[in-house]
Protein backbone atom coordinates (compact mmCIF):
# COMPACT_ATOMS: atom_id res chain seq x y z
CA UNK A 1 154.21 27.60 63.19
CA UNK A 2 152.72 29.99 60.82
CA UNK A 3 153.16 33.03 62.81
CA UNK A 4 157.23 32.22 62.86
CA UNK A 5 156.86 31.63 59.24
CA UNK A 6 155.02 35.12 59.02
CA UNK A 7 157.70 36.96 61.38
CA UNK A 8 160.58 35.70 59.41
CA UNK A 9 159.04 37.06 56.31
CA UNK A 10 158.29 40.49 57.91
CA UNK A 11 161.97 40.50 59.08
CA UNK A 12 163.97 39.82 55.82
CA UNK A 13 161.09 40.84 53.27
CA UNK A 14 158.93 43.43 55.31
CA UNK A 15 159.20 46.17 52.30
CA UNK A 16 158.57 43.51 49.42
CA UNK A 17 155.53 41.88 51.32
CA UNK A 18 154.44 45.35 52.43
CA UNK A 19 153.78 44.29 56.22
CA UNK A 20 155.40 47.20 58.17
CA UNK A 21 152.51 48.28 59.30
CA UNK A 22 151.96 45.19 61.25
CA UNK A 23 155.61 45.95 63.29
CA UNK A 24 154.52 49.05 63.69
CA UNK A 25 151.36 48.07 65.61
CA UNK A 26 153.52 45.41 67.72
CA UNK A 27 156.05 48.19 68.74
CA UNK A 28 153.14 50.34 69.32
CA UNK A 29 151.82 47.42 71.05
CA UNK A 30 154.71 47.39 73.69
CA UNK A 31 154.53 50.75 74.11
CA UNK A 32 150.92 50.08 75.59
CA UNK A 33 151.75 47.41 77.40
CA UNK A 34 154.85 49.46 79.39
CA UNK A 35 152.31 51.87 80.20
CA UNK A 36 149.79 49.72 81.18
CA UNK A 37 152.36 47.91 83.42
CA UNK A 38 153.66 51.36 84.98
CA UNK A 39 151.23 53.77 85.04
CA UNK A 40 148.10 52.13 84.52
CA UNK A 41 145.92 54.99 85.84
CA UNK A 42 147.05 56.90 82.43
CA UNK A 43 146.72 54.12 80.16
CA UNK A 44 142.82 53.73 81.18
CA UNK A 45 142.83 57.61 80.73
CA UNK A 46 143.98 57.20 77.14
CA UNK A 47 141.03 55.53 76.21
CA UNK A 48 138.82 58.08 76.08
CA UNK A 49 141.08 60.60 74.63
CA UNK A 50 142.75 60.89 71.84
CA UNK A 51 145.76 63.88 71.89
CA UNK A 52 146.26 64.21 68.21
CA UNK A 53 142.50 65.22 67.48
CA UNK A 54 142.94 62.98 64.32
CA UNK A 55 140.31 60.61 64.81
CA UNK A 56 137.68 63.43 65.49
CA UNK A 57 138.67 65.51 62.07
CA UNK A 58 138.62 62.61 60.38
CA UNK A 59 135.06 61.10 61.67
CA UNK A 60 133.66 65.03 61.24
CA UNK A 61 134.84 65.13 57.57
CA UNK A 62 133.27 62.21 56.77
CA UNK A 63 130.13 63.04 58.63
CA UNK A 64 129.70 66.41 56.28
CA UNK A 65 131.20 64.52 52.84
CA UNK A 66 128.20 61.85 53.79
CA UNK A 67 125.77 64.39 54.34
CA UNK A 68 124.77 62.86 57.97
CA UNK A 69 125.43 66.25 59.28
């Protein structure tokens, strides 16, 4: 019951109750899941890379503003 309650909000009040992030994660959710469902060779492949490099800038910057490297 509470997740309908929490869907309606996100649908009629999703920029007041700041939650579009969370349908963004469910449509990148789906995207996932067609994948997985159709070509789940690549969707096991995508776990181990990641093709915007993002995630390794960001980890390396905060490895030197840490000091740890």
């Amino acid at each position: 019951m509470a997740g309908i309650f929490y869907g309606w909000i996100g649908l009629y009040y999703g920029g007041l109750a700041q939650m579009q992030d969370t349908w963004g994660f469910h449509a990148s959710g789906i995207q996932e899941y067609h994948l997985l469902y159709n070509n789940p060779g690549e969707y096991f492949t995508n776990l181990f890379r990641d093709p915007t490099m993002v995630g390794l800038i960001n980890f390396s910057a905060l490895m030197i503003l840490t000091g740890m490297i």
